[in-house]
Protein backbone atom coordinates (compact mmCIF):
# COMPACT_ATOMS: atom_id res chain seq x y z
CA UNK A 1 0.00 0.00 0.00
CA UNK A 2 1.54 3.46 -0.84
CA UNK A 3 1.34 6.41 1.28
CA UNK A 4 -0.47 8.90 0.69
CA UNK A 5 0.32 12.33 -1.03
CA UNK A 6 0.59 15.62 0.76
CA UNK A 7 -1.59 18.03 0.34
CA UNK A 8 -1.36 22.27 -0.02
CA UNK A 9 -4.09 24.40 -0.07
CA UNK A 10 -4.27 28.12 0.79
CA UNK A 11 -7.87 29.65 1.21
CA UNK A 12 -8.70 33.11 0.25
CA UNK A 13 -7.09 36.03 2.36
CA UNK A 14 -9.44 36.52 4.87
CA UNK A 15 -9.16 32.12 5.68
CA UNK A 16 -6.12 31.16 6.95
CA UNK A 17 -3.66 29.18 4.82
CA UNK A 18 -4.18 24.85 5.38
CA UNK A 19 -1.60 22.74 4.81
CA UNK A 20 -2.79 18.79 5.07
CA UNK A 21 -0.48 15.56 5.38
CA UNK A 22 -0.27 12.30 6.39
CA UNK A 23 1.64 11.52 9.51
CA UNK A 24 2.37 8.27 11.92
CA UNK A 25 -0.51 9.94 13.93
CA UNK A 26 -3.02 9.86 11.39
CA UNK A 27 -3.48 12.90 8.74
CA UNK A 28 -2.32 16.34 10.04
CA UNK A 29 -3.81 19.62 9.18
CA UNK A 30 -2.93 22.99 10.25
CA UNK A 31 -3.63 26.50 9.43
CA UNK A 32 -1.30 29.61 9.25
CA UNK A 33 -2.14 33.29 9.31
CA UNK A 34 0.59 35.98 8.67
CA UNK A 35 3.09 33.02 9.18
CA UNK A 36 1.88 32.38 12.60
CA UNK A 37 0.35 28.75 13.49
CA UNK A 38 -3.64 29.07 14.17
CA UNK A 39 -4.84 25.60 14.63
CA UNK A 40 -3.86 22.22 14.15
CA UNK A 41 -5.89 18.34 13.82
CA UNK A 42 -4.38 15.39 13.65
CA UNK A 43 -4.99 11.78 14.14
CA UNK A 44 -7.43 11.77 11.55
CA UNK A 45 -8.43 8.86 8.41
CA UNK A 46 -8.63 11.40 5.39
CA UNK A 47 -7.32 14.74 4.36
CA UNK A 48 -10.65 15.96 4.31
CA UNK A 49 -11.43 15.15 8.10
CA UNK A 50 -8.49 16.60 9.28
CA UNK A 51 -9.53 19.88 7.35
CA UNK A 52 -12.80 20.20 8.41
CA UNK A 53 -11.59 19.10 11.77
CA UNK A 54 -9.79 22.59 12.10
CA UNK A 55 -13.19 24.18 12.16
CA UNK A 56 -12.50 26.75 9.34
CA UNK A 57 -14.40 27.79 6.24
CA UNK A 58 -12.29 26.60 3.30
CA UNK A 59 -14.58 27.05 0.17
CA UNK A 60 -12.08 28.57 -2.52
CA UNK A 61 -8.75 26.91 -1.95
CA UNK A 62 -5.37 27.00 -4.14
CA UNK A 63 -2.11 25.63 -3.78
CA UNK A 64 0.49 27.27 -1.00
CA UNK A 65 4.24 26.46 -1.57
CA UNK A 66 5.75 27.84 1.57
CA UNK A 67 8.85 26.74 2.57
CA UNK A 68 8.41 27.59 6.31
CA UNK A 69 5.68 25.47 6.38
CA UNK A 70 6.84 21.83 4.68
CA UNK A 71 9.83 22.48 7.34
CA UNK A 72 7.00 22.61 9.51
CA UNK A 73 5.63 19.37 8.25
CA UNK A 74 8.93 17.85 8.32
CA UNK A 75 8.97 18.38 12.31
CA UNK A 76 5.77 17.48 12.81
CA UNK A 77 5.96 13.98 10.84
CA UNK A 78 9.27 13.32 12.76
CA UNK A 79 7.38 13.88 16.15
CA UNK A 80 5.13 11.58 15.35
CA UNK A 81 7.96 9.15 14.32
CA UNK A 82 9.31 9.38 18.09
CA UNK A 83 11.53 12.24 17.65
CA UNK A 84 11.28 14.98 20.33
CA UNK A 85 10.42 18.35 19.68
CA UNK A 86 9.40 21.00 22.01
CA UNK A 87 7.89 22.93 18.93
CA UNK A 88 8.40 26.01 21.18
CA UNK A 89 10.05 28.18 18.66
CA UNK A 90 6.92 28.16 16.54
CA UNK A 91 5.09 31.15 16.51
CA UNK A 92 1.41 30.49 17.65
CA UNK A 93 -1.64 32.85 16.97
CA UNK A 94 -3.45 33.40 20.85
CA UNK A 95 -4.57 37.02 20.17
CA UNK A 96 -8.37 35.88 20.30
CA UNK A 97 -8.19 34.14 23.75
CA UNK A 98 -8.12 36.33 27.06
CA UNK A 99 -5.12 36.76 29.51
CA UNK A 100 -5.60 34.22 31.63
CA UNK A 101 -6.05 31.46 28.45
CA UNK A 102 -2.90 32.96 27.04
CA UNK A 103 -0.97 32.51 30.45
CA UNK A 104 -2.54 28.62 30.58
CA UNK A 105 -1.06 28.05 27.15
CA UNK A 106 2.15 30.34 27.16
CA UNK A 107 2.71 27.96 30.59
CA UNK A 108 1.32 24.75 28.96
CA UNK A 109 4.07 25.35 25.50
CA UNK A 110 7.06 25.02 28.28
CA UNK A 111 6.22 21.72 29.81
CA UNK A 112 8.67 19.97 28.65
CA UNK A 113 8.92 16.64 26.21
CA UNK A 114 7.73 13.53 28.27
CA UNK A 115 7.28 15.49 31.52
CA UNK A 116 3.34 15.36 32.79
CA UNK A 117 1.88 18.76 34.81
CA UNK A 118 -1.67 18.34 36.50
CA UNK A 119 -4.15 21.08 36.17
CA UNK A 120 -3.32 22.21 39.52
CA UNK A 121 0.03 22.04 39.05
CA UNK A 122 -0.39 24.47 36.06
CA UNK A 123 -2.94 26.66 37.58
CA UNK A 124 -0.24 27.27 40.25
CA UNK A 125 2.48 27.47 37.81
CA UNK A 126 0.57 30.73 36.20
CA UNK A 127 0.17 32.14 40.05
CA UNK A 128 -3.83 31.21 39.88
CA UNK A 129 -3.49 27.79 42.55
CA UNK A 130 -7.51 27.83 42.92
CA UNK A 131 -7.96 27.73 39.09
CA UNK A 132 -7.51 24.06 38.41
CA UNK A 133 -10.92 23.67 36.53
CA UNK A 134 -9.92 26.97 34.52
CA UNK A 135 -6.84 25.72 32.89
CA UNK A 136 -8.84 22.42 32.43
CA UNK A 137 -11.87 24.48 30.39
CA UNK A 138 -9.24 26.59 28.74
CA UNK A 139 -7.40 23.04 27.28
CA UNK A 140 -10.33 22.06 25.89
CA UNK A 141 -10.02 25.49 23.85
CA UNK A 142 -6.65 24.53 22.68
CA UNK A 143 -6.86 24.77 19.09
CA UNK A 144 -3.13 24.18 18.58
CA UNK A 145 -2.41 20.34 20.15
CA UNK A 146 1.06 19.33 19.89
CA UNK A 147 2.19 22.58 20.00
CA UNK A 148 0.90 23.33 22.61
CA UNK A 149 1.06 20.24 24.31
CA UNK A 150 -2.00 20.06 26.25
CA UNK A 151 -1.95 15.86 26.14
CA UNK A 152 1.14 16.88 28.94
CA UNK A 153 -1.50 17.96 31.31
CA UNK A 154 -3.34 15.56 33.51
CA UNK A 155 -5.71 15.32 36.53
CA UNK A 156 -4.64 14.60 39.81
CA UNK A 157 -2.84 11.87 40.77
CA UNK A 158 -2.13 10.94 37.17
CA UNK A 159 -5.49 10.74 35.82
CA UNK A 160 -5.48 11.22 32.15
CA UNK A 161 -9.13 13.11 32.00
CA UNK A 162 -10.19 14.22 28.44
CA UNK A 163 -8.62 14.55 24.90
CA UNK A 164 -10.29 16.01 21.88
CA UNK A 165 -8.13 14.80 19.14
CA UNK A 166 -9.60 11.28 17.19
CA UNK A 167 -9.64 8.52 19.84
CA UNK A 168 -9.79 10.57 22.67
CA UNK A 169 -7.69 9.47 25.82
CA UNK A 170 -6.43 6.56 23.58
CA UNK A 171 -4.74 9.24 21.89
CA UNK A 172 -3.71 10.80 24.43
CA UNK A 173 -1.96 7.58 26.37
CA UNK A 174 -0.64 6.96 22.80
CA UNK A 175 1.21 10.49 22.66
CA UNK A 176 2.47 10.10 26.19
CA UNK A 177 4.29 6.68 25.56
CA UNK A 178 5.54 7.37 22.22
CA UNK A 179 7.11 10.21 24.14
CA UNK A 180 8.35 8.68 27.32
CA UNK A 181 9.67 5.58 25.07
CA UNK A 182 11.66 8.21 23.16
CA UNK A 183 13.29 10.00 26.04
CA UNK A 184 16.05 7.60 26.97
């Protein structure tokens, strides 16, 4: 069986440009504006999911050749290979949330590769220790997974909670062996 092609597509102006591939984790789609990331899906069967899956009207598409962004791709298909990457140095788009769900994920982006944080943990981590269910309503905002690695936080004592990407927790206990396995 062959693997499939990569796909570019860049929507008009106003939609931000989506890039779609295949990856280890399933197909991969994310979505730039003004070379900043703006959302990401993975973990998904067909291009097409993984698209719509970013929750972004995409009705006249053409082809977008950026270099930044296959070098992108390249990362991203390595990570889900087993090689780490703290994706940190990518430039993220969190204008549209409010201070305190920019301080959750400006926080969340520094936990590092195959470390775990609970949501109390981070909620103190931001100075906000009573906030726990906060930072647990703001990851379920996270439009940017992997990048901001919000499969990192937990519940207390371990608990792995909930996980929006395909496969839910599954997914989630996936991403946290392939990472722990690839520590050593």
């Amino acid at each position: 069986m062959s693997r499939p092609t990569r796909h570019s597509i860049c929507a008009a102006s106003a939609v931000p440009r989506v890039h779609v591939f295949p990856s280890d984790l399933g197909w991969i789609a994310t979505a730039w504006r003004h070379e900043r990331l703006y959302a990401l899906t993975f973990g998904y069967r067909s291009p097409q999911l993984a698209v719509t899956a970013l929750g972004l009207p995409v009705d006249s598409l053409a082809s977008d050749q950026s270099p930044h962004h296959d070098a992108f791709t390249k990362r991203l298909e390595a990570y889900a290979g087993g090689r780490a990457d703290d994706f940190r140095d990518v430039p993220v788009v969190l204008d549209d949330f409010t201070d305190f769900q920019r301080r959750v994920f400006q926080r969340c982006r520094r936990i590092a590769y195959g470390s775990r944080l609970s949501y109390g943990e981070l909620a103190a981590a931001i100075g906000a220790p009573q906030a726990a269910r906060a930072v647990g309503n703001t990851m379920t905002r996270n439009r940017i997974p992997l990048v901001i690695p919000c499969h990192r936080v937990v519940g207390a004592g371990g608990a792995l909670g909930g996980f929006s990407a395909p496969d839910g927790i599954n997914m989630k206990r996936r991403l946290l062996r392939l990472e722990k396995e690839h520590l050593q």
